[in-house]
Protein backbone atom coordinates (compact mmCIF):
# COMPACT_ATOMS: atom_id res chain seq x y z
CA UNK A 1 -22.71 -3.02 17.34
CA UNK A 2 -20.74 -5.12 15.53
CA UNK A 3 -22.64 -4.28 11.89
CA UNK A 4 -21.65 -0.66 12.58
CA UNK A 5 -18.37 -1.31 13.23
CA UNK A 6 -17.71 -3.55 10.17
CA UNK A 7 -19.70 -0.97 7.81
CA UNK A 8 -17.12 2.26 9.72
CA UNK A 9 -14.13 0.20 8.79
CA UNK A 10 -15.11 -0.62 5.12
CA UNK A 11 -15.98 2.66 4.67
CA UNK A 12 -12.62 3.81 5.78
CA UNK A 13 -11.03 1.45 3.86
CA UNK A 14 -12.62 2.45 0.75
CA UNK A 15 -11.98 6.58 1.66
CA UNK A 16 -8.26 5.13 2.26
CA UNK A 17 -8.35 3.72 -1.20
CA UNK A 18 -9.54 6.13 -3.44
CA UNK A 19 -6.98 8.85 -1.90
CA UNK A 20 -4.16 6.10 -2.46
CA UNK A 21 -5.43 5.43 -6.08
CA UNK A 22 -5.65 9.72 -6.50
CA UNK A 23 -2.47 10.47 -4.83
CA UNK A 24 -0.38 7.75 -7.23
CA UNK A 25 -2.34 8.87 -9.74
CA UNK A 26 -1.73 12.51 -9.32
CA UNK A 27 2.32 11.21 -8.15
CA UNK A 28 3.28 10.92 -12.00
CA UNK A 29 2.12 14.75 -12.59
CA UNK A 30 4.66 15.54 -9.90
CA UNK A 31 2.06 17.65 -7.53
CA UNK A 32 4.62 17.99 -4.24
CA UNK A 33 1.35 17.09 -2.50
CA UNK A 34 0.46 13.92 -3.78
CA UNK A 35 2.97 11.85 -1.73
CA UNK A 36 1.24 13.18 1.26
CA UNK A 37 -2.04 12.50 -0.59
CA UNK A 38 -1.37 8.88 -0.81
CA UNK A 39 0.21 8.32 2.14
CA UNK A 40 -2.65 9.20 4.45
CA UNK A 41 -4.93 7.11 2.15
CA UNK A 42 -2.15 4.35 2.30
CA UNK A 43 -2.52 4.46 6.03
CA UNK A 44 -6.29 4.48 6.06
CA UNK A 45 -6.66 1.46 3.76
CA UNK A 46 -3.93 -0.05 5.75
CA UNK A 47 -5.79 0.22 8.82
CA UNK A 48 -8.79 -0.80 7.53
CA UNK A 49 -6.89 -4.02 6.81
CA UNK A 50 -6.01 -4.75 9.79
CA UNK A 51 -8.83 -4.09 11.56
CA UNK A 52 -10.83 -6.42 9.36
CA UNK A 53 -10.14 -9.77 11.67
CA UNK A 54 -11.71 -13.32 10.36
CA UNK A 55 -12.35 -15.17 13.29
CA UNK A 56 -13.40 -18.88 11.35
CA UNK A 57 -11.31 -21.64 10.64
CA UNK A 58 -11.38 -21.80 6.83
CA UNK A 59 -7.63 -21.96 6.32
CA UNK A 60 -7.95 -20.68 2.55
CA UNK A 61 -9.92 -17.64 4.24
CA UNK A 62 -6.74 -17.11 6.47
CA UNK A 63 -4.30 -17.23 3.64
CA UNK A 64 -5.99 -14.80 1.50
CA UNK A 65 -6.06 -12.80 4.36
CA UNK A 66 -3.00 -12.56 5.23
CA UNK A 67 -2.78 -11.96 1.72
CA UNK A 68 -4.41 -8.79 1.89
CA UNK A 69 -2.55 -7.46 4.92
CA UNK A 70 1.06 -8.44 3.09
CA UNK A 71 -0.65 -6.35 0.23
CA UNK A 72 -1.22 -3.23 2.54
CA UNK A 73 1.82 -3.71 3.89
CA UNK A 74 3.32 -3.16 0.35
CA UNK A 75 1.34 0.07 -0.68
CA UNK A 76 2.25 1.67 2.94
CA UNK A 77 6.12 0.68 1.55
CA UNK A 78 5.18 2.66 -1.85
CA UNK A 79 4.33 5.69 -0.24
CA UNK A 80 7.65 5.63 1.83
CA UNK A 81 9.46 4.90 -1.82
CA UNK A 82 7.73 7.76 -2.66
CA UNK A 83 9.06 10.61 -0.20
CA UNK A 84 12.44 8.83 -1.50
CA UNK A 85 13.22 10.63 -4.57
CA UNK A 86 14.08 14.40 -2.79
CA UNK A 87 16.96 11.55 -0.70
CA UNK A 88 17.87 10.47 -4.45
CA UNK A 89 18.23 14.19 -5.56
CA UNK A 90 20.63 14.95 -2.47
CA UNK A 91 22.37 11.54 -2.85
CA UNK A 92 23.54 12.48 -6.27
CA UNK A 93 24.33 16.45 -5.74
CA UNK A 94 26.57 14.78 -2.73
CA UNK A 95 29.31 13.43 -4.19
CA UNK A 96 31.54 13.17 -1.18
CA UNK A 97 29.49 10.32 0.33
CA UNK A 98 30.85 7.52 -0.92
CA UNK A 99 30.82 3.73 0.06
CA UNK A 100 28.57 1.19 0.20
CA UNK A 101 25.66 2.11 2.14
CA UNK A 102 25.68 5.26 -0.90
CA UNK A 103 25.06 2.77 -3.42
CA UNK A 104 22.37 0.84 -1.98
CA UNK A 105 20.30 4.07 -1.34
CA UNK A 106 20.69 5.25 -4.77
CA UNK A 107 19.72 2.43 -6.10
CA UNK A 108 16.86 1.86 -3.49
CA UNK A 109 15.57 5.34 -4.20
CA UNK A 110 16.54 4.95 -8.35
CA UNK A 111 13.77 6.88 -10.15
CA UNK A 112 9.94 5.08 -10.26
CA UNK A 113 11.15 2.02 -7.93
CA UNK A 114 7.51 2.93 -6.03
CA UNK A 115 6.00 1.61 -8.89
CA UNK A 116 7.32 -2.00 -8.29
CA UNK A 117 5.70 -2.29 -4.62
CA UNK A 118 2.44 -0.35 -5.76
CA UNK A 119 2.27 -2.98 -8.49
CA UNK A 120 3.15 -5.68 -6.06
CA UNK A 121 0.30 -4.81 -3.43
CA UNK A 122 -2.02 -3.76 -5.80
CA UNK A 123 -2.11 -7.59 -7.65
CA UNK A 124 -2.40 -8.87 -3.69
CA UNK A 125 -5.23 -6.57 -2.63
CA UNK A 126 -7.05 -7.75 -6.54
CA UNK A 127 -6.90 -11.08 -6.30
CA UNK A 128 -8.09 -11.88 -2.59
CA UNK A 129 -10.74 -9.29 -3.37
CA UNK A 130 -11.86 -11.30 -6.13
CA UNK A 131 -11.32 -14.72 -4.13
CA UNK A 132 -12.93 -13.69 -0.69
CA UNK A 133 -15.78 -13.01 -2.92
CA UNK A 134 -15.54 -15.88 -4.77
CA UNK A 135 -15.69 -17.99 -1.25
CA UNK A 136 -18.13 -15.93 0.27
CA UNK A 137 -20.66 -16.57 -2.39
CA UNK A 138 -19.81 -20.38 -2.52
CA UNK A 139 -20.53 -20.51 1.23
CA UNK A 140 -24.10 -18.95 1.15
């Protein structure tokens, strides 16, 4: 039972990551879709994530995983950075709202900053792929 179960969540991990790596893709064409698009991939790689549990003691295991869930954590913050840029459009044609809290969200929502946290998750997600493989074969 517990085969099946590992092989249904790597499969929807990997469904969840080649709709995040289409939908970011497809973002920078600016297809009103694709934020959607990536955001339900986002959420399926993210849950994939963290449903993978490692139940050893290897502490380097248990850093890179939490690794990997920090890096999920960071694309599922890219696609809300994402559905930012219509706030960005109505921050600017507002120019009543003033203050602080005005400046922070412009700047928060300041052209590509979904870029930055895609980056940020994607370099996460790479190298504990390439460790926990690394480890894995070691240990055979």
């Amino acid at each position: 039972m517990e085969n099946r179960e590992s092989r249904l969540i790597e499969s929807f991990t990997t469904v969840g990551g080649v709709m995040l790596i289409a939908g970011a893709a497809v973002y920078i064409t600016g297809w009103e879709y694709a934020p959607y698009f990536y955001l339900v991939g986002s959420l399926m790689f993210a849950a994939g994530q963290f449903a993978d549990r490692y139940m050893g003691d290897d502490p380097i295991v248990k850093r890179l995983r939490f690794q990997q869930v920090l890096g999920a954590v960071f694309l599922l913050l890219t696609a809300v950075l994402m559905f930012s840029a219509p706030l960005h459009n109505r921050l600017l044609a507002d120019m009543g709202a003033g203050g602080k809290l005005r400046s922070f969200l412009l700047e928060l929502t300041r052209k590509n900053n979904w870029i930055v946290t895609l980056s940020i998750g994607a370099i996460f997600e790479l190298y504990t792929a390439f460790r926990l493989d690394h480890i894995s074969k070691n240990q055979d």
